[in-house]
PDB file of N, CA and C in Angstrom:
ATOM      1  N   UNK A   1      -6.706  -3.039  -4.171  1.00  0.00           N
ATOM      2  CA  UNK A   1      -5.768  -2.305  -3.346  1.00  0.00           C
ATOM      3  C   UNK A   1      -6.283  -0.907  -3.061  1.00  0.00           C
ATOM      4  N   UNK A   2      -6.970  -0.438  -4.367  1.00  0.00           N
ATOM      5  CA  UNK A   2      -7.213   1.095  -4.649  1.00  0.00           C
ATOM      6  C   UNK A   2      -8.389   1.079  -3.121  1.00  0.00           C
ATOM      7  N   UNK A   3      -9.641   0.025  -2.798  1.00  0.00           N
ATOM      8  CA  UNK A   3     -10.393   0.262  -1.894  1.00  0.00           C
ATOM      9  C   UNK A   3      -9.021  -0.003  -0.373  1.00  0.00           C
ATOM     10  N   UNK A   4      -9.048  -0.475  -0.350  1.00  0.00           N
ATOM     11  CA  UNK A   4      -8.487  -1.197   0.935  1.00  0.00           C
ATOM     12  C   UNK A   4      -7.119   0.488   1.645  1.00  0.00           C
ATOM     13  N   UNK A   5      -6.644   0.723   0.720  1.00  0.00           N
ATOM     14  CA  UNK A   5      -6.219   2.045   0.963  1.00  0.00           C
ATOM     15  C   UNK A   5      -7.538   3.240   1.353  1.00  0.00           C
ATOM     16  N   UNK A   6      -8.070   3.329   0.628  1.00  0.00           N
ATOM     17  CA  UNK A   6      -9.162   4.312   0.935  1.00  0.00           C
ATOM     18  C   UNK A   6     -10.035   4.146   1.928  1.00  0.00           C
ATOM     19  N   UNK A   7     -10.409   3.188   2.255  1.00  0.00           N
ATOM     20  CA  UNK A   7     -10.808   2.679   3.730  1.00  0.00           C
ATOM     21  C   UNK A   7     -10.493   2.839   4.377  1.00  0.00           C
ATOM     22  N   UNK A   8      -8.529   2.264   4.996  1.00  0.00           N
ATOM     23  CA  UNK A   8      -8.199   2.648   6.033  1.00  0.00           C
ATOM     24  C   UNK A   8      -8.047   4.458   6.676  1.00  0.00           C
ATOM     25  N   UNK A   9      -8.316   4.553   8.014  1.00  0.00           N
ATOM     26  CA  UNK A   9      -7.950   5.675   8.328  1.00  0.00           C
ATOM     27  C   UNK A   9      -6.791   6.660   8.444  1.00  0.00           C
ATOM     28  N   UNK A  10      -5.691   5.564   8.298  1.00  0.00           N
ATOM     29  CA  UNK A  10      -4.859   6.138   8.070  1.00  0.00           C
ATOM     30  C   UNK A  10      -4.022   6.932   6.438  1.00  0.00           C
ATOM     31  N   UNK A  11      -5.357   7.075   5.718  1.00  0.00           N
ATOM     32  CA  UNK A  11      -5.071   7.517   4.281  1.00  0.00           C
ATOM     33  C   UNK A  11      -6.035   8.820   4.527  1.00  0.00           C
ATOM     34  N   UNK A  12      -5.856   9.975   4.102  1.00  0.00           N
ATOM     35  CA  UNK A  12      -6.461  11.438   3.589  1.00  0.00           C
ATOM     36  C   UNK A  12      -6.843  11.636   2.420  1.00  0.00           C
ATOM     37  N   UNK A  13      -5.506  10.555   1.311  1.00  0.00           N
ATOM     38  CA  UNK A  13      -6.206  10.760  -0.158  1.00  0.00           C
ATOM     39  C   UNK A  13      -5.997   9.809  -0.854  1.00  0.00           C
ATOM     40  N   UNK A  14      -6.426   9.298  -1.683  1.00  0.00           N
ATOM     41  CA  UNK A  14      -6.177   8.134  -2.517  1.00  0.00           C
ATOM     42  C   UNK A  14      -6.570   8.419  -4.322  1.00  0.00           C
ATOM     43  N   UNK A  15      -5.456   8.445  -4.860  1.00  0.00           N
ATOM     44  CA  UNK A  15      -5.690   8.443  -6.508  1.00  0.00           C
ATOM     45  C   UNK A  15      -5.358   7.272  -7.409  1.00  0.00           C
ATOM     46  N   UNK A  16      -6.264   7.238  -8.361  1.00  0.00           N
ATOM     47  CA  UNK A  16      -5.641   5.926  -9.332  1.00  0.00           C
ATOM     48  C   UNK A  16      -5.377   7.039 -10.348  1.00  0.00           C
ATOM     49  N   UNK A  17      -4.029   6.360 -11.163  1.00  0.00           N
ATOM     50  CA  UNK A  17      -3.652   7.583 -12.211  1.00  0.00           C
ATOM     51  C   UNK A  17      -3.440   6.508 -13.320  1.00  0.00           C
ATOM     52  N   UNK A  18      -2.951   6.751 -14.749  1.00  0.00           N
ATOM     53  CA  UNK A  18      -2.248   6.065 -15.377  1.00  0.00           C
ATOM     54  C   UNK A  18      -0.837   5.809 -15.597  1.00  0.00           C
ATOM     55  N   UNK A  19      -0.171   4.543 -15.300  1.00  0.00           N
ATOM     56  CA  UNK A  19       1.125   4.957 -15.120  1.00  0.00           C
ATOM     57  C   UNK A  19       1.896   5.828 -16.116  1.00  0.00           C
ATOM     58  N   UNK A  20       2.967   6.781 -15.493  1.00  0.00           N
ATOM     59  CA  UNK A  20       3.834   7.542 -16.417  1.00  0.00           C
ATOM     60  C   UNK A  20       5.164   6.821 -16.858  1.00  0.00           C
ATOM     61  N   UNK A  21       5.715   7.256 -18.088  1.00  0.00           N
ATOM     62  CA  UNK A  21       6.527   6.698 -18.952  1.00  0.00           C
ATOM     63  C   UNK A  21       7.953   6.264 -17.537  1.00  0.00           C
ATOM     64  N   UNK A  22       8.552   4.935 -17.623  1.00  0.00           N
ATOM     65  CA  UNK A  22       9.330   5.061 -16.898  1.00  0.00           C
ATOM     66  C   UNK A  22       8.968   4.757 -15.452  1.00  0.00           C
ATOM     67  N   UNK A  23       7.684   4.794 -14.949  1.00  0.00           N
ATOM     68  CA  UNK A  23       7.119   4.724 -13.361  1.00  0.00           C
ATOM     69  C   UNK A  23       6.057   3.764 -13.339  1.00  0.00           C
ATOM     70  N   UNK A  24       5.702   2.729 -13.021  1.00  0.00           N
ATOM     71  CA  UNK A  24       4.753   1.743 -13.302  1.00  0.00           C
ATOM     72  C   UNK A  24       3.886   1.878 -12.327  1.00  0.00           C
ATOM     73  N   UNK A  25       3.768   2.396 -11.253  1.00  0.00           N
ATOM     74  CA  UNK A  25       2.857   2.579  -9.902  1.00  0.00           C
ATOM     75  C   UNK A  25       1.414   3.058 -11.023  1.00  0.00           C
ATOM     76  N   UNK A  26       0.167   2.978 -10.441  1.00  0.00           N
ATOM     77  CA  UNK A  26      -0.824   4.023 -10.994  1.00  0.00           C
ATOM     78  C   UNK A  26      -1.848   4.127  -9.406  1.00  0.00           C
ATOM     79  N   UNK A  27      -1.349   3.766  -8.127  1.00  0.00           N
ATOM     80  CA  UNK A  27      -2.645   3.970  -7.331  1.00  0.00           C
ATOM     81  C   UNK A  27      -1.142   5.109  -6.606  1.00  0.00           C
ATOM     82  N   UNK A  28      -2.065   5.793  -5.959  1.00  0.00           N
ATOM     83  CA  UNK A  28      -1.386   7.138  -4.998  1.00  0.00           C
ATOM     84  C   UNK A  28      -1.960   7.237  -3.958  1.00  0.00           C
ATOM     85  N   UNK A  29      -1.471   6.874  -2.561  1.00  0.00           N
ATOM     86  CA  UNK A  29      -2.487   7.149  -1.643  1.00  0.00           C
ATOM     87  C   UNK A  29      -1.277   7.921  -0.702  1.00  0.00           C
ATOM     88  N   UNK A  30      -1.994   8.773   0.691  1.00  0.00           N
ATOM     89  CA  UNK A  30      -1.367   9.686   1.232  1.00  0.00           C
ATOM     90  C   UNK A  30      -1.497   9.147   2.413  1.00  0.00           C
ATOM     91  N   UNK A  31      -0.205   7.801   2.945  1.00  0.00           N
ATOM     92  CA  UNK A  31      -0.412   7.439   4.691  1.00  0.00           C
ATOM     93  C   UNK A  31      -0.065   8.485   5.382  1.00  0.00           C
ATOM     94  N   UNK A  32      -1.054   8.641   6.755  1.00  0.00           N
ATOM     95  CA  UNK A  32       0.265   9.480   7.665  1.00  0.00           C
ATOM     96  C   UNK A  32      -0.045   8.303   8.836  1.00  0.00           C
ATOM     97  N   UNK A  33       1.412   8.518   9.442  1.00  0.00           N
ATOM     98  CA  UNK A  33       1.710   7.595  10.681  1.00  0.00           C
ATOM     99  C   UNK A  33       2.262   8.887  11.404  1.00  0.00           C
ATOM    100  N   UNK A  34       2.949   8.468  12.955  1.00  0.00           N
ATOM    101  CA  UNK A  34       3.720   8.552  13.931  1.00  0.00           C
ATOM    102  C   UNK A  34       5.286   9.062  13.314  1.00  0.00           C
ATOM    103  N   UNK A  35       5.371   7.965  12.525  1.00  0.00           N
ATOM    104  CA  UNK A  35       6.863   8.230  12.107  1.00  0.00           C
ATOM    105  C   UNK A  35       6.989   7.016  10.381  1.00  0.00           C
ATOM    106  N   UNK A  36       8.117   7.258  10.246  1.00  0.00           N
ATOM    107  CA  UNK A  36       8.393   5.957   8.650  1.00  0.00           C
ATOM    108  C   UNK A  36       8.030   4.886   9.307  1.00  0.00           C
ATOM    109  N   UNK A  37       8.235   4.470   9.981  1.00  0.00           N
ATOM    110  CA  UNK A  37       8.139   2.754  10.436  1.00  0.00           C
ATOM    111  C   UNK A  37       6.321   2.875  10.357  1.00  0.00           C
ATOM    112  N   UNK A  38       5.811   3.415  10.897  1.00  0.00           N
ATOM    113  CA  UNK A  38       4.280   3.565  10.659  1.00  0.00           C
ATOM    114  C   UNK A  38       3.438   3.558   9.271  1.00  0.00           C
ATOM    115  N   UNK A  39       4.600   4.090   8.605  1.00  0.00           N
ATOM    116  CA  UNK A  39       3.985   4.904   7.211  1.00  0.00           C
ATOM    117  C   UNK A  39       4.426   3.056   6.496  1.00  0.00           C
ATOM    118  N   UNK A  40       5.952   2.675   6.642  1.00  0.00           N
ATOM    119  CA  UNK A  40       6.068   2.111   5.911  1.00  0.00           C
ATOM    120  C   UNK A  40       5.879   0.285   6.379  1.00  0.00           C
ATOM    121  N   UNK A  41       4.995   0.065   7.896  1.00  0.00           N
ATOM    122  CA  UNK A  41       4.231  -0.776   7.786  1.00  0.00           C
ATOM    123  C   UNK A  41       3.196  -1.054   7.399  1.00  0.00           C
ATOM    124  N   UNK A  42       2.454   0.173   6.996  1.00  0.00           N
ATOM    125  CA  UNK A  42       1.138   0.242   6.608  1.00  0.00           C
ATOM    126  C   UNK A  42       1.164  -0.411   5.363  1.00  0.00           C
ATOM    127  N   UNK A  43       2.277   0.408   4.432  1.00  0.00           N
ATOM    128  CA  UNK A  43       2.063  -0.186   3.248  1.00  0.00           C
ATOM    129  C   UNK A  43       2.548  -1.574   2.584  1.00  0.00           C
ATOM    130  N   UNK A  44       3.304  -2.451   2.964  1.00  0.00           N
ATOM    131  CA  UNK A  44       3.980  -3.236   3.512  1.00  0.00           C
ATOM    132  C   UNK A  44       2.726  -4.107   3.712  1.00  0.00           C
ATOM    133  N   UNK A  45       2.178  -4.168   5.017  1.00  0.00           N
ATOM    134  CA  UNK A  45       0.660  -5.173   5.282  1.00  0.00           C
ATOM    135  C   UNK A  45      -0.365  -4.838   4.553  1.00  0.00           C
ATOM    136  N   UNK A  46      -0.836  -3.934   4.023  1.00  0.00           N
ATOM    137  CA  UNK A  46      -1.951  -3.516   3.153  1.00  0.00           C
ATOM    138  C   UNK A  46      -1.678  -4.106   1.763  1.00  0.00           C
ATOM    139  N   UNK A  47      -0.415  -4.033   1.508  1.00  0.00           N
ATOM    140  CA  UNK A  47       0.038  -4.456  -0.252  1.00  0.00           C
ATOM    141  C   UNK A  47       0.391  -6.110  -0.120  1.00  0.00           C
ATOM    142  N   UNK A  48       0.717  -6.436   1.343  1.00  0.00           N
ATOM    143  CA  UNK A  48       0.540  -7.900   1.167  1.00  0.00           C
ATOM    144  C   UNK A  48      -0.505  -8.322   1.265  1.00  0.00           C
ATOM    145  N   UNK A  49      -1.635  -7.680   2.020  1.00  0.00           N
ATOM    146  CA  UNK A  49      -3.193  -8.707   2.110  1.00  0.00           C
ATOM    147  C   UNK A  49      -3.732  -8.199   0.449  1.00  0.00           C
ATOM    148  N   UNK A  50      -3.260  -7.441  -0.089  1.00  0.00           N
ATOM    149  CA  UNK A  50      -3.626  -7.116  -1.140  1.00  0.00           C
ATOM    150  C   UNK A  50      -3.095  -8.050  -2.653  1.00  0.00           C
ATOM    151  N   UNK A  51      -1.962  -8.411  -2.203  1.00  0.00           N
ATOM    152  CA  UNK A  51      -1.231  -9.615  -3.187  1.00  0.00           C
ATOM    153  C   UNK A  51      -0.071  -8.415  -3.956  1.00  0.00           C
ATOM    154  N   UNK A  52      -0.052  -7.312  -3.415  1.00  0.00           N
ATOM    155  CA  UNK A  52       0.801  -6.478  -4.194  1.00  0.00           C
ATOM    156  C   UNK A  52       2.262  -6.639  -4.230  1.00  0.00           C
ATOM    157  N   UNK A  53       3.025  -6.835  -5.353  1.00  0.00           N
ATOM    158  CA  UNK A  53       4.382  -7.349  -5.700  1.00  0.00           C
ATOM    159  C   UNK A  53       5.120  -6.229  -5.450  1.00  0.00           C
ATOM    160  N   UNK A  54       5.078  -5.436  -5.544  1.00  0.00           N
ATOM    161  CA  UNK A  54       5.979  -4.136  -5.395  1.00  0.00           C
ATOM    162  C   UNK A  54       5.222  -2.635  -5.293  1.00  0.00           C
ATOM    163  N   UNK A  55       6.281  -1.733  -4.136  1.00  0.00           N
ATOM    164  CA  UNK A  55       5.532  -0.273  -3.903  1.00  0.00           C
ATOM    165  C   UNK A  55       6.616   0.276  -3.542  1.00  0.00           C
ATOM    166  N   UNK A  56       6.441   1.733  -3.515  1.00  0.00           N
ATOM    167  CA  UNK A  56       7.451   2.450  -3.728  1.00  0.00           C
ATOM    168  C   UNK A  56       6.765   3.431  -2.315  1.00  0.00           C
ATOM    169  N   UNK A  57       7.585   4.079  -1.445  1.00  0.00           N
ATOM    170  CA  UNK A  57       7.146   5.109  -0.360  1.00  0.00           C
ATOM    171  C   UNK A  57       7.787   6.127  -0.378  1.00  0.00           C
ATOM    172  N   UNK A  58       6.586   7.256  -1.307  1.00  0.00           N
ATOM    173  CA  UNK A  58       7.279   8.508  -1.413  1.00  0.00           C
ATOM    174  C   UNK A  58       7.653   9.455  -0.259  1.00  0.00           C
ATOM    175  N   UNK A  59       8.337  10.257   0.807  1.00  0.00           N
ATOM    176  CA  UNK A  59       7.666  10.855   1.419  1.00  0.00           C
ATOM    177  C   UNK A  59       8.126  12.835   1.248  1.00  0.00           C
ATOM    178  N   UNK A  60       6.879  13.331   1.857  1.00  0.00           N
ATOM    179  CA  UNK A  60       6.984  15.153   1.727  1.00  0.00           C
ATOM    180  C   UNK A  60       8.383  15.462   2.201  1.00  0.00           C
ATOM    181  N   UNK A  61       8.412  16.400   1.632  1.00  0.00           N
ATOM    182  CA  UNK A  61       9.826  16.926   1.205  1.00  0.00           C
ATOM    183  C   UNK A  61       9.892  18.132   1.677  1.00  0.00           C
ATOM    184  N   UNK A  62       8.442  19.203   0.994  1.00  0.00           N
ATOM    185  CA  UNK A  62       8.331  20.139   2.357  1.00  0.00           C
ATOM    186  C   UNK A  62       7.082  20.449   1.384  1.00  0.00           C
ATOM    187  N   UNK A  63       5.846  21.231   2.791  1.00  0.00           N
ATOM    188  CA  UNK A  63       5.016  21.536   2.482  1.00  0.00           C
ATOM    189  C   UNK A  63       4.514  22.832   1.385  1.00  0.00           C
ATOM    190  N   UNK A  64       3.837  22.528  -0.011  1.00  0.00           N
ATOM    191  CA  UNK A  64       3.699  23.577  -0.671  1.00  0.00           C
ATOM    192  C   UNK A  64       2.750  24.794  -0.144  1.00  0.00           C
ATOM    193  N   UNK A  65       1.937  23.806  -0.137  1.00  0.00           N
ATOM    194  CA  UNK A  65       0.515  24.941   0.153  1.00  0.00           C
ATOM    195  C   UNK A  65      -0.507  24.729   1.440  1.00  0.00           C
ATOM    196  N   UNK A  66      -0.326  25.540   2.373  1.00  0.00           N
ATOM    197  CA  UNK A  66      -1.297  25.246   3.530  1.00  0.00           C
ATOM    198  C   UNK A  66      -2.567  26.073   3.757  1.00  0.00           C
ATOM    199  N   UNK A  67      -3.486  26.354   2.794  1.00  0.00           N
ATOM    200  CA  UNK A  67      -4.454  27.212   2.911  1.00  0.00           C
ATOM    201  C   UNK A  67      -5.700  26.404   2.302  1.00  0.00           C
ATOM    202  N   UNK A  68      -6.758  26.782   2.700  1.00  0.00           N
ATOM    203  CA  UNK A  68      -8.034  26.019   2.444  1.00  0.00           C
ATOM    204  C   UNK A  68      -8.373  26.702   0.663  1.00  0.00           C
ATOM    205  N   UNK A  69      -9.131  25.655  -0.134  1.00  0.00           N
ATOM    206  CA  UNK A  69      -9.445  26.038  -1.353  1.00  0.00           C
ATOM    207  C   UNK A  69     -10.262  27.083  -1.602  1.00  0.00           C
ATOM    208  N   UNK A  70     -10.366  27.868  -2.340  1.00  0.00           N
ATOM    209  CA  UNK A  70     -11.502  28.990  -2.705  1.00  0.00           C
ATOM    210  C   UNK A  70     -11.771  28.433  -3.733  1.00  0.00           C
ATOM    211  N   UNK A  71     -12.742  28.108  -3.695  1.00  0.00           N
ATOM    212  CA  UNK A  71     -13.775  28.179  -5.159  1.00  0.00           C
ATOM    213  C   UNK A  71     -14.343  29.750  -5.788  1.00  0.00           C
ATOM    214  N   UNK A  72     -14.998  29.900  -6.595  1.00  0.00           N
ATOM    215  CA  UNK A  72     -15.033  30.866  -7.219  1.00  0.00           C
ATOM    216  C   UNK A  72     -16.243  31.937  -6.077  1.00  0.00           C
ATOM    217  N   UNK A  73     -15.457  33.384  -5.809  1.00  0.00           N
ATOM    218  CA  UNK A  73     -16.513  33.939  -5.339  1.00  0.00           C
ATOM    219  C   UNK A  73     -17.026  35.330  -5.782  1.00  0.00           C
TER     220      UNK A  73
END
């Protein structure tokens, strides 16, 4: 699943985590679509060619941080 997300173009980021107490998900990926119906066909056909039984679609709530990273200068 973890490739097949990261492939498509419509993902920016993709994480595998370990699941947390209470939350069983462990892959994280970041769709953007048009609108929900976009976001939440993607995942929907991707998790079925994938054989995936269940997913959850988080979405932003509001943006934290919009500035590019600095590394150390």
């Amino acid at each position: 699943m973890g490739l097949a997300c990261a492939r498509s173009a419509a993902v920016s980021h993709c994480y595998l985590r370990f699941p947390a107490p209470g939350w069983p998900y462990t892959l994280y990926a970041m769709a953007h679509g048009r609108d929900r119906v976009d976001v939440e066909t993607f995942a929907a056909e991707t998790g079925a060619l994938e054989g995936v039984k269940a997913h959850a679609v988080l979405y932003t709530v509001r943006e934290l941080k919009k500035t590019s990273m600095r590394f150390f200068s």
